[in-house]
Each structure stands twice: as structure tokens, then as C-alpha cells.
N, C-alpha and C. Protein backbone atom coordinates (compact mmCIF):
# COMPACT_ATOMS: atom_id res chain seq x y z
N UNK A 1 -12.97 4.63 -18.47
CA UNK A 1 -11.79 4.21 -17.74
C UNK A 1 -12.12 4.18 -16.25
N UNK A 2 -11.78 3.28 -15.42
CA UNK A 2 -12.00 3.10 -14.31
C UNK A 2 -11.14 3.88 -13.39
N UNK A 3 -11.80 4.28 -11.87
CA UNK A 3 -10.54 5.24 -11.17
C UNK A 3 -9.78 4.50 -11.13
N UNK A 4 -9.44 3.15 -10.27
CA UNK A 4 -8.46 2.31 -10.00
C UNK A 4 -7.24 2.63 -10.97
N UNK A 5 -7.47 2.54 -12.64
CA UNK A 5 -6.77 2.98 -13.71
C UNK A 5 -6.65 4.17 -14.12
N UNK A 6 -6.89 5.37 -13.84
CA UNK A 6 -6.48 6.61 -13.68
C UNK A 6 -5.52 7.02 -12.50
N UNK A 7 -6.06 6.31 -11.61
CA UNK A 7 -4.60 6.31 -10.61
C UNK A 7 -3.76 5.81 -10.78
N UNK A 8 -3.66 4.18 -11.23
CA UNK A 8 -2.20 4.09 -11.70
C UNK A 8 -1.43 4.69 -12.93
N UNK A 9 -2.12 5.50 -14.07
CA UNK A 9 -1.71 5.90 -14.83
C UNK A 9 -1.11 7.27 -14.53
N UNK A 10 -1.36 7.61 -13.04
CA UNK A 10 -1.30 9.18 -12.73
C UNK A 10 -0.36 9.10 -11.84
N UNK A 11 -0.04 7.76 -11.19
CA UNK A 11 1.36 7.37 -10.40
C UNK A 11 2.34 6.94 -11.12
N UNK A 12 2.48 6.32 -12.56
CA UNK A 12 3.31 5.82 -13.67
C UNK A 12 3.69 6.87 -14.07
N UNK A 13 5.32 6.89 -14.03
CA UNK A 13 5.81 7.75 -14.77
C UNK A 13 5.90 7.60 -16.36
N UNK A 14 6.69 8.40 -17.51
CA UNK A 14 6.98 7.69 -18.31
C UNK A 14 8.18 6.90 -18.40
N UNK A 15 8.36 5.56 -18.88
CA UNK A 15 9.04 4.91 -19.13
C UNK A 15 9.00 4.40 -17.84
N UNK A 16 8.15 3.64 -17.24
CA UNK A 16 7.86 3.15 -16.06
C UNK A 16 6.42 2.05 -16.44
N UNK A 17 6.50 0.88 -15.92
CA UNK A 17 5.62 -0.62 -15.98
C UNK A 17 5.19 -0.41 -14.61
N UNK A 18 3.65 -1.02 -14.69
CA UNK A 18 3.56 -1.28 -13.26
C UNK A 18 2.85 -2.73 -13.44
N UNK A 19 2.78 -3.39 -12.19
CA UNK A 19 2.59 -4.85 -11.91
C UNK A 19 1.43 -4.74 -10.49
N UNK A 20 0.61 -5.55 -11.21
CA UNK A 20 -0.25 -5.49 -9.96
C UNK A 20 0.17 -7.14 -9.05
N UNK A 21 -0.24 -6.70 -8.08
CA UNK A 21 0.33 -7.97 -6.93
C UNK A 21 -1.25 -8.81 -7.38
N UNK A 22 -1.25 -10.09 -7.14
CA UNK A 22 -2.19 -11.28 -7.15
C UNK A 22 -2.33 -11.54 -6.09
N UNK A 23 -3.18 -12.27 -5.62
CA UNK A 23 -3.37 -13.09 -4.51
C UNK A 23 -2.58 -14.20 -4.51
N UNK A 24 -2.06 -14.95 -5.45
CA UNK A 24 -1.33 -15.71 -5.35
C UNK A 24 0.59 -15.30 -4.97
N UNK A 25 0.59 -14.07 -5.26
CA UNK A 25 2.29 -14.11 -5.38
C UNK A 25 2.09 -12.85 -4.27
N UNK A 26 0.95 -12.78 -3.30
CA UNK A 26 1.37 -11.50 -2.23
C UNK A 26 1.88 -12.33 -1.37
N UNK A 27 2.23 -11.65 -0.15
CA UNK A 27 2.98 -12.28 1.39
C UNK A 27 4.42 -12.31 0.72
N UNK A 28 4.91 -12.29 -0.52
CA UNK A 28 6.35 -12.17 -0.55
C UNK A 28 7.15 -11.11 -0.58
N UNK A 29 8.45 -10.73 -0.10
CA UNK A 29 9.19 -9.43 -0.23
C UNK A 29 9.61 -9.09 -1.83
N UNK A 30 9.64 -7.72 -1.61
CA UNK A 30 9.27 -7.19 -2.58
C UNK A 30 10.65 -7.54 -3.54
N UNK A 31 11.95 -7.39 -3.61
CA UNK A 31 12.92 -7.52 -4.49
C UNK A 31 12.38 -9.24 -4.75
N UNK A 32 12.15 -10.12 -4.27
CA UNK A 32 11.19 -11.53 -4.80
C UNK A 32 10.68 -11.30 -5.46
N UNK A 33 9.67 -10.80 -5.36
CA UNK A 33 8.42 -10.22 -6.19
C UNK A 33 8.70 -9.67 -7.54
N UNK A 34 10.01 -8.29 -7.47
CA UNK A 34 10.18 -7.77 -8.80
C UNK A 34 11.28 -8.87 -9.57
N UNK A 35 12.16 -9.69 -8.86
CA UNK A 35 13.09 -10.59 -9.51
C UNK A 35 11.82 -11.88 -10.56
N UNK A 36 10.61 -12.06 -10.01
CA UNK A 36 10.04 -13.14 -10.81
C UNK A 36 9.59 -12.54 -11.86
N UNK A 37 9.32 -10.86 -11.97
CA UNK A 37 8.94 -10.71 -13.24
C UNK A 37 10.09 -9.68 -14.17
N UNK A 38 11.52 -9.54 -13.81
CA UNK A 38 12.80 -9.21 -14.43
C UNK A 38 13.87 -9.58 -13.80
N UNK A 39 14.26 -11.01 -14.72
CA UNK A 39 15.14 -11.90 -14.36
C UNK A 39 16.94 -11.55 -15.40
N UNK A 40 16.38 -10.46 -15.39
CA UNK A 40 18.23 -10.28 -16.30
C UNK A 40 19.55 -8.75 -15.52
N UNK A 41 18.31 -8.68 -14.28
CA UNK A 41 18.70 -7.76 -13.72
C UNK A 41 19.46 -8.06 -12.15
N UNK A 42 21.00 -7.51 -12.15
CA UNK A 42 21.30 -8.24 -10.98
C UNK A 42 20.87 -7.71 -9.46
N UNK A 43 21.13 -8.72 -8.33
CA UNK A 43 20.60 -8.62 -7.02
C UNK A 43 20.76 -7.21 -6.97
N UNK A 44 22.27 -7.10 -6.48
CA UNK A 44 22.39 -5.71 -5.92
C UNK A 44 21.78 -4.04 -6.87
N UNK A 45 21.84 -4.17 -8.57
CA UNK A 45 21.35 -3.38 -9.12
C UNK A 45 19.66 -3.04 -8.66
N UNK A 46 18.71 -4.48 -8.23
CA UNK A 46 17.35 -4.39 -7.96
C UNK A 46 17.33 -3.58 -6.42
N UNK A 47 18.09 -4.29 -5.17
CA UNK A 47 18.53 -3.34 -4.24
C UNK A 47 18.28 -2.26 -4.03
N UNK A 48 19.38 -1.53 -4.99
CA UNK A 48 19.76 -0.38 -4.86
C UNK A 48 18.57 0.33 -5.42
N UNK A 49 17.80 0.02 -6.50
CA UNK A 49 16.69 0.76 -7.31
C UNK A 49 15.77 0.39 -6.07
N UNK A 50 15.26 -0.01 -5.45
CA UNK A 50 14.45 0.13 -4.19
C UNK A 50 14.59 0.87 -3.51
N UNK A 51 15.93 0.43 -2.47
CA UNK A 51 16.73 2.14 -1.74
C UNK A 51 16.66 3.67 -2.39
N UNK A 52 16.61 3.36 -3.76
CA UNK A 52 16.59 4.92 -4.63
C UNK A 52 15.06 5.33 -5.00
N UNK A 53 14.24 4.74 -4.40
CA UNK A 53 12.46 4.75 -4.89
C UNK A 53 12.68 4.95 -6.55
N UNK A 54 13.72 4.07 -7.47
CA UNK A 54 13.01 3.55 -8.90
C UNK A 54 12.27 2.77 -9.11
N UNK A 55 12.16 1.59 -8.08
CA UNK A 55 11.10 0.80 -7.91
C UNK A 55 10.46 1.01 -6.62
N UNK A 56 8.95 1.62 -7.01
CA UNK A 56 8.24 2.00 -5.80
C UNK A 56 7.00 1.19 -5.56
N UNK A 57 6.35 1.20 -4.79
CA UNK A 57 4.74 0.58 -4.07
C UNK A 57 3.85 1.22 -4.13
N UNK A 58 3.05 1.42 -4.88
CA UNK A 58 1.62 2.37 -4.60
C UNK A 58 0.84 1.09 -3.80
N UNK A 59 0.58 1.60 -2.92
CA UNK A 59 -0.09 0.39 -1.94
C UNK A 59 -1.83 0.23 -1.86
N UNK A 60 -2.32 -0.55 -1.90
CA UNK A 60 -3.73 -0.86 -2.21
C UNK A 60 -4.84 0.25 -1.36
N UNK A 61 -4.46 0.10 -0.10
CA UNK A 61 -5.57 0.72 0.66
C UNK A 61 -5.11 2.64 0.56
N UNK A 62 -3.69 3.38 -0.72
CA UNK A 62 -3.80 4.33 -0.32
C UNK A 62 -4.55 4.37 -1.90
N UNK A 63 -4.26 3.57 -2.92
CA UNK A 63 -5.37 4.00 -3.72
C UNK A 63 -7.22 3.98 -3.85
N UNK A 64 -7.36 2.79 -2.38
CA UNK A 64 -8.74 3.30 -2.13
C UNK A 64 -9.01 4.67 -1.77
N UNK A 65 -7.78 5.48 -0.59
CA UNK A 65 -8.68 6.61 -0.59
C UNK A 65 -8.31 7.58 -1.57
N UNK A 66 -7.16 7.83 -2.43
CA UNK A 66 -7.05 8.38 -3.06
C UNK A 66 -8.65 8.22 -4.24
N UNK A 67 -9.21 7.52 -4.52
CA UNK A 67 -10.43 7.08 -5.30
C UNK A 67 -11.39 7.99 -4.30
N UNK A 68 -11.25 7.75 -3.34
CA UNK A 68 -12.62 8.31 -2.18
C UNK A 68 -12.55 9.64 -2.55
N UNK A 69 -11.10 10.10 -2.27
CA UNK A 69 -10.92 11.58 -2.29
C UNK A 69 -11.55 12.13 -3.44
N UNK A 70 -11.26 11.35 -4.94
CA UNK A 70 -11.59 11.87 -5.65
C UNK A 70 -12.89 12.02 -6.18
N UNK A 71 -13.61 11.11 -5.58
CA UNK A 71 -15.05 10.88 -6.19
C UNK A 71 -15.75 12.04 -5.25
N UNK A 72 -15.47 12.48 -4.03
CA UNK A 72 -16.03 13.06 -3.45
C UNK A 72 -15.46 14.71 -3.70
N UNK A 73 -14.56 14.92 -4.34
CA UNK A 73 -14.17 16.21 -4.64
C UNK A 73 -15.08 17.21 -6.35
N UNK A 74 -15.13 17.71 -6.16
CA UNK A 74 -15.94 18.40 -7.42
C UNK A 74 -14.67 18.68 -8.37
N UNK A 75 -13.71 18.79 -8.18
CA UNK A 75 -12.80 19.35 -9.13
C UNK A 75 -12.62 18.69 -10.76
N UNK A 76 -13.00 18.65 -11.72
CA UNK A 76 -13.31 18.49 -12.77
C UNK A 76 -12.04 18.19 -13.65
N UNK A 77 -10.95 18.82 -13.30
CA UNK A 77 -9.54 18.45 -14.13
C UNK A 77 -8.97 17.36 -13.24
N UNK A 78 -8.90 17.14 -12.35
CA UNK A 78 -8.63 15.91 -11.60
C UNK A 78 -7.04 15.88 -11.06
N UNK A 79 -6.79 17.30 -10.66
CA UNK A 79 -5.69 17.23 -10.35
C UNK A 79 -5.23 17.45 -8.92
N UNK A 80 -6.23 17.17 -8.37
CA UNK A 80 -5.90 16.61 -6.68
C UNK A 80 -5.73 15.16 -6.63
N UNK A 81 -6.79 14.40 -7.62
CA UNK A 81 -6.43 13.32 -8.29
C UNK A 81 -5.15 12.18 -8.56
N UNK A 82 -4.41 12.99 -9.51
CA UNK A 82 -2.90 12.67 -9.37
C UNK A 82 -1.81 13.18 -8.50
N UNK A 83 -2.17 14.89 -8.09
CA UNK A 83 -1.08 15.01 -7.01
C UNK A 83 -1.26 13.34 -5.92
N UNK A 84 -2.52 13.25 -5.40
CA UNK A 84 -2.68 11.87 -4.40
C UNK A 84 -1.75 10.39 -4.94
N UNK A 85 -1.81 10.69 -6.10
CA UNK A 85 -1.08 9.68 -6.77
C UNK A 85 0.55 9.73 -6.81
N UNK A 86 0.59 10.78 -7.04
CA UNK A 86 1.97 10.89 -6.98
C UNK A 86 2.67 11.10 -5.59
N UNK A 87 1.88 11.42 -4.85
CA UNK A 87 2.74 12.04 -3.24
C UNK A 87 2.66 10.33 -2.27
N UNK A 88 1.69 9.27 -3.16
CA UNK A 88 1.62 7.92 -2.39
C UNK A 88 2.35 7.18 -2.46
N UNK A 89 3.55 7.20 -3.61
CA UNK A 89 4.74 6.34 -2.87
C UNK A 89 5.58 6.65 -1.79
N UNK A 90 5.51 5.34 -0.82
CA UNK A 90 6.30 6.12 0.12
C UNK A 90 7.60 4.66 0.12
N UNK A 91 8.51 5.53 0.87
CA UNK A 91 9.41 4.36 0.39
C UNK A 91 9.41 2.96 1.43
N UNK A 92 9.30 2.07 0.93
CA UNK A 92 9.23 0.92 1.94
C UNK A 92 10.23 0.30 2.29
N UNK A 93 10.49 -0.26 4.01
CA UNK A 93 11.17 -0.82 4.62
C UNK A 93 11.98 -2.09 3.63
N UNK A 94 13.06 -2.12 4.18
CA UNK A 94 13.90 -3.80 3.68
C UNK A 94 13.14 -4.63 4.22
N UNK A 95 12.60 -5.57 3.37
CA UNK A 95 12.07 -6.93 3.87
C UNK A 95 10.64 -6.48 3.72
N UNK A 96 10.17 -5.32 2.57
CA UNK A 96 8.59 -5.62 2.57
C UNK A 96 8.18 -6.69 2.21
N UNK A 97 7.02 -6.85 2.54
CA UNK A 97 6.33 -8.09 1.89
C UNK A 97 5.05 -7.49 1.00
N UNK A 98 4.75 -7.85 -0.27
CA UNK A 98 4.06 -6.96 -1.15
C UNK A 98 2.65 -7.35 -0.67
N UNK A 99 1.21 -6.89 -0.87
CA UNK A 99 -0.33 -7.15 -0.20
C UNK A 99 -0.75 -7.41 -1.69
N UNK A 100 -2.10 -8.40 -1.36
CA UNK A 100 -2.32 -8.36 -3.17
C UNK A 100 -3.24 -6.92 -3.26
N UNK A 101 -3.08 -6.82 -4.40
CA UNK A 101 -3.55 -5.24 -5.07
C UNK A 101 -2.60 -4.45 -4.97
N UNK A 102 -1.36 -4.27 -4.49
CA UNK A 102 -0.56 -3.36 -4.65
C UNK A 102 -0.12 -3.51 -5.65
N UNK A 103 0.29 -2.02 -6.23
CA UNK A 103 0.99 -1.56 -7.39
C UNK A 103 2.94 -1.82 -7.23
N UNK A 104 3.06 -2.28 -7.87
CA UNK A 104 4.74 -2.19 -8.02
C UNK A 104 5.14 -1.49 -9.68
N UNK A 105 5.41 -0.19 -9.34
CA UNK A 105 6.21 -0.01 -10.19
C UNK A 105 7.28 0.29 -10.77
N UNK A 106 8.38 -0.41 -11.79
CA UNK A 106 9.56 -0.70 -11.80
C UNK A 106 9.88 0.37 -13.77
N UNK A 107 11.13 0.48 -13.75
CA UNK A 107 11.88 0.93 -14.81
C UNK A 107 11.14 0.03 -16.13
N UNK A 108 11.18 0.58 -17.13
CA UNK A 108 10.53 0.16 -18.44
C UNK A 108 11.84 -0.54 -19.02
N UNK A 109 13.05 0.23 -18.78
CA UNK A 109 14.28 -0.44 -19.27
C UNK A 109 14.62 -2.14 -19.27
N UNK A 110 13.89 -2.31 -17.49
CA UNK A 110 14.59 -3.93 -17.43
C UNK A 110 13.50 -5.17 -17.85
């Protein structure tokens, strides 16, 4: 398993999808972004799950160092690992615009 995929599996909650950004669909804001891939969910419900960090950003360059951190740490259970994973969403401004390689991850429900 690759780190890249141990980190997002260690930032995924359960009952939580994540979506990686493309090069083709980055530079757009993020409720854009999650509306093209769950279209039965309304404006203000997507909103508000942003404002509430249910839909969060693991952002590209913090899972490079979270990877750095870890390759360079000896710890063997890997749980500096995911704490890094988990303490890296941070909540993002109205009007992000997503980078490609970022993680978006949204509710399993919608």
C-alpha cells in the first residue's frame, strides 16, 4: 500500500468517500467541485456541511509532509502517522478553490 493511501485512509472517517481533485476539475470552488460529484443534495444543505467541516480538504502539500514525517520517523505502529492525518483538515475559507491532488472528503450518505 502506498503512503499517499494510508494517509487518506487514516484521514477517512467511517462512512466517509473521498475524491481526489484532477487536474482537470482543480481552480474550481469547492461546493462546485462537491455538487459535480453529488447532485441530489441541496445548495444550502452542501453549505452548511462545509461550514460544519462534514465536508473537509486534506490538502496536497500537507499530505506531502505528513508522508515526510512519516518516512523519516522510526515509529513502527504509525501512529504519528494518522494523528498528522487527522489534525490536517483545516477548515477552509468560502470561495475555496480546490488544487489538483487534494483530498475532498464528503458524507458516504449523499
Amino acid at each position: 500500500v502506498r503512503k499517499k493511501d494510508q494517509f487518506l485512509e487514516a484521514a477517512r472517517r467511517e462512512g466517509e468517500t473521498a475524491l481526489v481533485v484532477s487536474d482537470i476539475t482543480a481552480g474550481i470552488r469547492l461546493d462546485r467541485f462537491v455538487r459535480k460529484h453529488v447532485k441530489n443534495v441541496p445548495q444550502s444543505l452542501l453549505e452548511r456541511a462545509i461550514r460544519e467541516k462534514h465536508v473537509r480538504v486534506v490538502r496536497a502539500s500537507t499530505q506531502k509532509e505528513a508522508e515526510k514525517e512519516h518516512s523519516d520517523s522510526a515509529n513502527e505502529t504509525g501512529e504519528n502517522f494518522v494523528e498528522a492525518a487527522r489534525t490536517s483538515e483545516k477548515r477552509v475559507k468560502s470561495g475555496y478553490k480546490v488544487q489538483p491532488l487534494d483530498t475532498v472528503i464528503i458524507p458516504e450518505e449523499w
